[in-house]
Structure formats: C-alpha cells, structure tokens
C-alpha atoms as a PDB file:
ATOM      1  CA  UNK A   1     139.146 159.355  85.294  1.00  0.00           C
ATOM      2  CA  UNK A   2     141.623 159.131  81.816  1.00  0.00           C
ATOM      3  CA  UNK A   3     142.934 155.876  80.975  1.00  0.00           C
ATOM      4  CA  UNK A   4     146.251 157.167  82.066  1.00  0.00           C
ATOM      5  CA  UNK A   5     145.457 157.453  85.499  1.00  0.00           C
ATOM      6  CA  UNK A   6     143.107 154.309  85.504  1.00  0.00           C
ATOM      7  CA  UNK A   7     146.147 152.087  84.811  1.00  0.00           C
ATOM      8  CA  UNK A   8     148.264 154.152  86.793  1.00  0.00           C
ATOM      9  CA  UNK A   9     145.380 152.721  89.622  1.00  0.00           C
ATOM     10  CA  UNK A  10     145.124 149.483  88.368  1.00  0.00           C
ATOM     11  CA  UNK A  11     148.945 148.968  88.580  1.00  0.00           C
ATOM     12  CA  UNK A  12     149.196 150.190  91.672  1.00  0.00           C
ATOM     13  CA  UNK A  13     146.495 147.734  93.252  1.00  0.00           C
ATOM     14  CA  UNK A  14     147.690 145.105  91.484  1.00  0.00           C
ATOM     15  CA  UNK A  15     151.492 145.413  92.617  1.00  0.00           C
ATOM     16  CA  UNK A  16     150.145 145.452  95.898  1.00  0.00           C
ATOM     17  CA  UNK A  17     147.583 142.561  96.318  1.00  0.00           C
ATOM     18  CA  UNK A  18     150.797 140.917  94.348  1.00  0.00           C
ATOM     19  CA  UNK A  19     152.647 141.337  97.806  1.00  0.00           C
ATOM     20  CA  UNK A  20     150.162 139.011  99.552  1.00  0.00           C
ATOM     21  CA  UNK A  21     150.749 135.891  97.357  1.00  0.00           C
ATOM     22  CA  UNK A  22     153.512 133.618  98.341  1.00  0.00           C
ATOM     23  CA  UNK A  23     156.506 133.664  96.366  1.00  0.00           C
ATOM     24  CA  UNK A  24     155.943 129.536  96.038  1.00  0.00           C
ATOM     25  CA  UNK A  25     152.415 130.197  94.492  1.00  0.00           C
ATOM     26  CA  UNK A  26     153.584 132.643  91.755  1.00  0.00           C
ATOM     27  CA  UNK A  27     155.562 130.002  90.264  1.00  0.00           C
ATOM     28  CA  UNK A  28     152.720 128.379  89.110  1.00  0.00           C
ATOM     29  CA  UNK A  29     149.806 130.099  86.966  1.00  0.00           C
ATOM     30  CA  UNK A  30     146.961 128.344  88.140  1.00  0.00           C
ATOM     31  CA  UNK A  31     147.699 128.628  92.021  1.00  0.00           C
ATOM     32  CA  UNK A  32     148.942 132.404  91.461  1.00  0.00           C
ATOM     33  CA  UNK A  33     145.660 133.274  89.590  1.00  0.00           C
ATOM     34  CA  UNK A  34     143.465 131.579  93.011  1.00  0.00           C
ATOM     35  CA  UNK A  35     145.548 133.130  95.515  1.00  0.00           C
ATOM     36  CA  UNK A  36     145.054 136.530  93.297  1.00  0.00           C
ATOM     37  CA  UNK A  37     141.488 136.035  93.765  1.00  0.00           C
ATOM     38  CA  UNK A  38     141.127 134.916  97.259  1.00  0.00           C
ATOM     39  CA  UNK A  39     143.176 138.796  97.964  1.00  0.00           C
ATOM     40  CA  UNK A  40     140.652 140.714  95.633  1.00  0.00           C
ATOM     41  CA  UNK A  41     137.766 138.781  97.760  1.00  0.00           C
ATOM     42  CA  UNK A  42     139.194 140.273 100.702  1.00  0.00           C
ATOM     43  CA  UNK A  43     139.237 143.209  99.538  1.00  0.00           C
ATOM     44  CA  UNK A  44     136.064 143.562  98.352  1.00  0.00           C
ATOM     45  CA  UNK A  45     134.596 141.685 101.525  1.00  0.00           C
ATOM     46  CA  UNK A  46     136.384 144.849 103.377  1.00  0.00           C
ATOM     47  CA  UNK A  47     135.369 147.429 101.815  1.00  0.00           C
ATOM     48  CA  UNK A  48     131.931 146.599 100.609  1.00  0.00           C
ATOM     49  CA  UNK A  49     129.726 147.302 103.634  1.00  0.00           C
ATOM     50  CA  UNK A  50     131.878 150.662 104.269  1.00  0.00           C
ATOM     51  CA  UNK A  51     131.186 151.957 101.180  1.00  0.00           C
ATOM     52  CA  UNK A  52     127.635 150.607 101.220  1.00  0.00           C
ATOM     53  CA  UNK A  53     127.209 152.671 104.403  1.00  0.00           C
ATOM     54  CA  UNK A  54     128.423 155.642 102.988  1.00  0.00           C
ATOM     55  CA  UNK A  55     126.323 155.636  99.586  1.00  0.00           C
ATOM     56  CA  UNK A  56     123.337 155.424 101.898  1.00  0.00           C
ATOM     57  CA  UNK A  57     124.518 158.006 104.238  1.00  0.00           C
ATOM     58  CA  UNK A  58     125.181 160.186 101.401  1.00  0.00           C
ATOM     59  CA  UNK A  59     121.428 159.232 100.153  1.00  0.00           C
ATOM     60  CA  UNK A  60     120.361 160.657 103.380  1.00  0.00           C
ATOM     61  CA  UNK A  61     119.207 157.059 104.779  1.00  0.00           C
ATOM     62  CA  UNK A  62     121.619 157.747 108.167  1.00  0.00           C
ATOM     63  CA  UNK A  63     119.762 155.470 109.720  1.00  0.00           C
ATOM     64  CA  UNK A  64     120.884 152.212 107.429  1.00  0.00           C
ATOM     65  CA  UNK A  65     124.246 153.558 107.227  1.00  0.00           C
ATOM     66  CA  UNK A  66     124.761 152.974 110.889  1.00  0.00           C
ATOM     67  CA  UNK A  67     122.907 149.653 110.832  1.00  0.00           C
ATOM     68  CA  UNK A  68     125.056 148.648 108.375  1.00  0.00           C
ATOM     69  CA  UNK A  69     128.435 149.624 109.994  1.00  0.00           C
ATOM     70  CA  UNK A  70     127.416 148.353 113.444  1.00  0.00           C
ATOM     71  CA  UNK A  71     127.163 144.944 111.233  1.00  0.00           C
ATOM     72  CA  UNK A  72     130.424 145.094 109.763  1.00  0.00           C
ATOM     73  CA  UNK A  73     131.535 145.998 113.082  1.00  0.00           C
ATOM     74  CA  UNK A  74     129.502 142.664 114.043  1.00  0.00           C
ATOM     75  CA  UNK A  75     131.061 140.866 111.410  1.00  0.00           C
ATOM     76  CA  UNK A  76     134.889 142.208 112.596  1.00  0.00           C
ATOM     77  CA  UNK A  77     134.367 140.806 116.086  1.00  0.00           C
ATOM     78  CA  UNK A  78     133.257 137.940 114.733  1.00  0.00           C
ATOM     79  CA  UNK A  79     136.340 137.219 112.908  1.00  0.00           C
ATOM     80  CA  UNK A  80     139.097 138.213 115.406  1.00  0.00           C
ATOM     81  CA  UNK A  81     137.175 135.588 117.574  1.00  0.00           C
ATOM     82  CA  UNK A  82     137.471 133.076 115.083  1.00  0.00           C
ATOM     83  CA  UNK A  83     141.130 133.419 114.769  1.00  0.00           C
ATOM     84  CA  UNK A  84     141.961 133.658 118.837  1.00  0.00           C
ATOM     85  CA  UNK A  85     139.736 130.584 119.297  1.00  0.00           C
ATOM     86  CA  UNK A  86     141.347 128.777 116.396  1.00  0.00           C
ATOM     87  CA  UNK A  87     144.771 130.304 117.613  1.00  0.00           C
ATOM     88  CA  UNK A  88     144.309 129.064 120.799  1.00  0.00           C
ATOM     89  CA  UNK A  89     143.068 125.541 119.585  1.00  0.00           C
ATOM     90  CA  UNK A  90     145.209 124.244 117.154  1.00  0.00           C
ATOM     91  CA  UNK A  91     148.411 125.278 119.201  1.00  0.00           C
ATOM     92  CA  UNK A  92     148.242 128.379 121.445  1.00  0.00           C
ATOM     93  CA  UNK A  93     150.706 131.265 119.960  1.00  0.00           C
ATOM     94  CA  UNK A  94     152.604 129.883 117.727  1.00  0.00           C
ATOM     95  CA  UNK A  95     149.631 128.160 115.397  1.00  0.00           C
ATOM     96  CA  UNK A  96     149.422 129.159 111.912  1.00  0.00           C
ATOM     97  CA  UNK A  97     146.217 130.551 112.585  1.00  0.00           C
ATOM     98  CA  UNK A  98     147.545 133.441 115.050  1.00  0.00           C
ATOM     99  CA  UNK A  99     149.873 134.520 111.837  1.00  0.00           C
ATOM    100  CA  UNK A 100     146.398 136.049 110.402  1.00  0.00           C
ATOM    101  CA  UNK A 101     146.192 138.205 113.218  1.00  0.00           C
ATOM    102  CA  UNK A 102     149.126 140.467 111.404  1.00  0.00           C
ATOM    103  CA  UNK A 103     147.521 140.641 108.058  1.00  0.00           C
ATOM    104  CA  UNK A 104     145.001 142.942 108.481  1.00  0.00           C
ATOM    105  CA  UNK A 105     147.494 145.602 109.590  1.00  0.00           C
ATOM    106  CA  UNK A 106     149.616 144.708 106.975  1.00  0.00           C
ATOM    107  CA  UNK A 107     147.114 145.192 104.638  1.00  0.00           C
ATOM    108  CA  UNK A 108     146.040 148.154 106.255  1.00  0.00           C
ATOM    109  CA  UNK A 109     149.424 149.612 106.086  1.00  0.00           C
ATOM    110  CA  UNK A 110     150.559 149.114 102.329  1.00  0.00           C
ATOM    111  CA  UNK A 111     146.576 150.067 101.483  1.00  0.00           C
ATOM    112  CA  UNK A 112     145.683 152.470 103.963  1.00  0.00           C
ATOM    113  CA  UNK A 113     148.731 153.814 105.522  1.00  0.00           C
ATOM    114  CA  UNK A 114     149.839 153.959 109.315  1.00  0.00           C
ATOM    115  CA  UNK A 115     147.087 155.427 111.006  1.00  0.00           C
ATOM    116  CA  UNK A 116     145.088 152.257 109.317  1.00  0.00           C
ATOM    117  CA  UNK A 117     147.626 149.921 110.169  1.00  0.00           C
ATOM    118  CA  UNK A 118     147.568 151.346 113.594  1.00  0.00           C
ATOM    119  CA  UNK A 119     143.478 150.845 114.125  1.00  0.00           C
ATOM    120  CA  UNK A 120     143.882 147.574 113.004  1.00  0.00           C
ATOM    121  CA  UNK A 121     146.861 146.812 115.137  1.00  0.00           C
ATOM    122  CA  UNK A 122     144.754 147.988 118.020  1.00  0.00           C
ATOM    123  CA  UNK A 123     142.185 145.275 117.164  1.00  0.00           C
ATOM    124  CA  UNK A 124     144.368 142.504 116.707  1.00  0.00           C
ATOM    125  CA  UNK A 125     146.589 142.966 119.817  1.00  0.00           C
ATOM    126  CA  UNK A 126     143.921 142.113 122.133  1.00  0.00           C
ATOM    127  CA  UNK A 127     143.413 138.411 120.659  1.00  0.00           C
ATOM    128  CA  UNK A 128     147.089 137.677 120.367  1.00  0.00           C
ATOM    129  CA  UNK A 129     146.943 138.691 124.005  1.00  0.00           C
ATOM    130  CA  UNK A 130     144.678 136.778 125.469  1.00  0.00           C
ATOM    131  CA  UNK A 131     146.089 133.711 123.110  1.00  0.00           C
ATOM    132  CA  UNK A 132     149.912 134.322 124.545  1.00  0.00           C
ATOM    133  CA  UNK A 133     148.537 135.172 128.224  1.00  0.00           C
ATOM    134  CA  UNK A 134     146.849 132.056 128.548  1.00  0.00           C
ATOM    135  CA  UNK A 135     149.404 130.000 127.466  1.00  0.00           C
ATOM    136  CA  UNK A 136     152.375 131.844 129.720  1.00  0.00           C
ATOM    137  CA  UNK A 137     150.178 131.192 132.695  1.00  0.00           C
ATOM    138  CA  UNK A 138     149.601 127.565 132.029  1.00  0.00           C
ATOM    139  CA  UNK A 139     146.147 127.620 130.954  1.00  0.00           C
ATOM    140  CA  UNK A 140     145.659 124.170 129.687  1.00  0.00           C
ATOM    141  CA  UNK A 141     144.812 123.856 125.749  1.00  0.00           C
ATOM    142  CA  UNK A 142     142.167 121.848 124.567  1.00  0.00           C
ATOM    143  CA  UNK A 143     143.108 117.984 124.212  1.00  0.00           C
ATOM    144  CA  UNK A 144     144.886 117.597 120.925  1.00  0.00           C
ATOM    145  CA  UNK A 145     145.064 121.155 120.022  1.00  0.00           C
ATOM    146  CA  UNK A 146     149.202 121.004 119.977  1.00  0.00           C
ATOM    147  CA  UNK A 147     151.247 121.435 116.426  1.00  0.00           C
ATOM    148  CA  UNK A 148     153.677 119.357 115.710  1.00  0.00           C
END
C-alpha cells in the first residue's frame, strides 16, 4: 500500500470512529482523546477474533478457525444479554442501556454497509423485543430498576 492510499485509509477510519464521539466530548482534548480510544477498542475487540479465524483458516488449521468463531459467537450472545438484562433492569425500554442496542448496526452500517447493518439489526431486534414486550404486558421490573 503507497502512503497515498494509507492516509487516504487512515482518514477515512478516523472521520468515521469521529462520528461515534459526542459532540460535548470533542470540546475537550482529554475526554475526546478517551472516547477516541474506547471506539478504536471496539473496533479492534470486533474484529480481532474474525480475522484471527481467518489467518488460521487460511493456515489450514479449519478446525481452530471454527473454534474460534463459535467463541466470538459465544462472546456476541453474551453481550446482547448483558444489555437486555441491564435494559430491562435499570428501566425497561427506555434505559440508557437499551440505546446500545442501535450501535452495533450503526457501526455496522457506516463500516460495513447495509447488508452488515442489516445482520446486526437482526441480532439486536430480538433483545429490544423481549425488553419492550415485557414491559407492554405488565411484566413487573425488578424493585428499584425505574429511571428517573
């Protein structure tokens, strides 16, 4: 890759992940430079195993590049079950917590496109679901659980 393109890249990514930090935290360098980070974490934490998988599959080691997507797949269930159970217990659908549920097709969409945004879509719809099904049929919330 030339350095043209590799800035052309680098601008790109960075314009993007840009998107994903408040407005109220770019004001300020310090808080703009952690939110920057916690966004490259992310992505990094998402795309590490893939690509993990798919050096090893490439290696010919098939067999660790499915063990190692069935744990990311692990890992993905795990996480839209922490944010339904937090969504449901700190407020039911409108909790900050259920606002998460839209950011990985967000993210998906402005770094993957819509079919991307679409898959993850698909896996956060069930959670906000279930969240805004049991509160429209009166499913009581845990004691204390209601915002403000």
């Amino acid at each position: 890759m030339n350095d043209n393109s590799s800035q052309r890249w680098t601008g790109h990514y960075l314009g993007v992940a840009h998107r994903f930090v408040p407005a109220a935290l770019q004001q300020d360098a310090a808080l703009n430079a952690r939110a920057s980070n916690l966004v490259n974490a992310a992505v990094c934490a998402g795309t590490a195993g893939p690509l993990h998988a798919l050096a090893c599959w490439l290696l010919g080691l098939r067999t660790a590049a499915v063990e190692i997507l069935l744990c990311c797949v692990a890992m993905l269930v795990a996480l839209f079950f922490n944010f339904t159970w937090l969504g449901w217990h700190l407020g039911g659908i409108a909790a900050p917590t259920v606002s998460r549920l839209i950011t990985g097709p967000t993210a998906a969409m402005f770094l993957g496109g819509k079919r991307c945004a679409g898959v993850w879509l698909e896996l956060s719809r069930p959670s906000a679901t279930l969240i805004h099904g049991l509160q429209a049929h009166g499913v009581a919330q845990p004691p204390g659980s209601r915002a403000p």
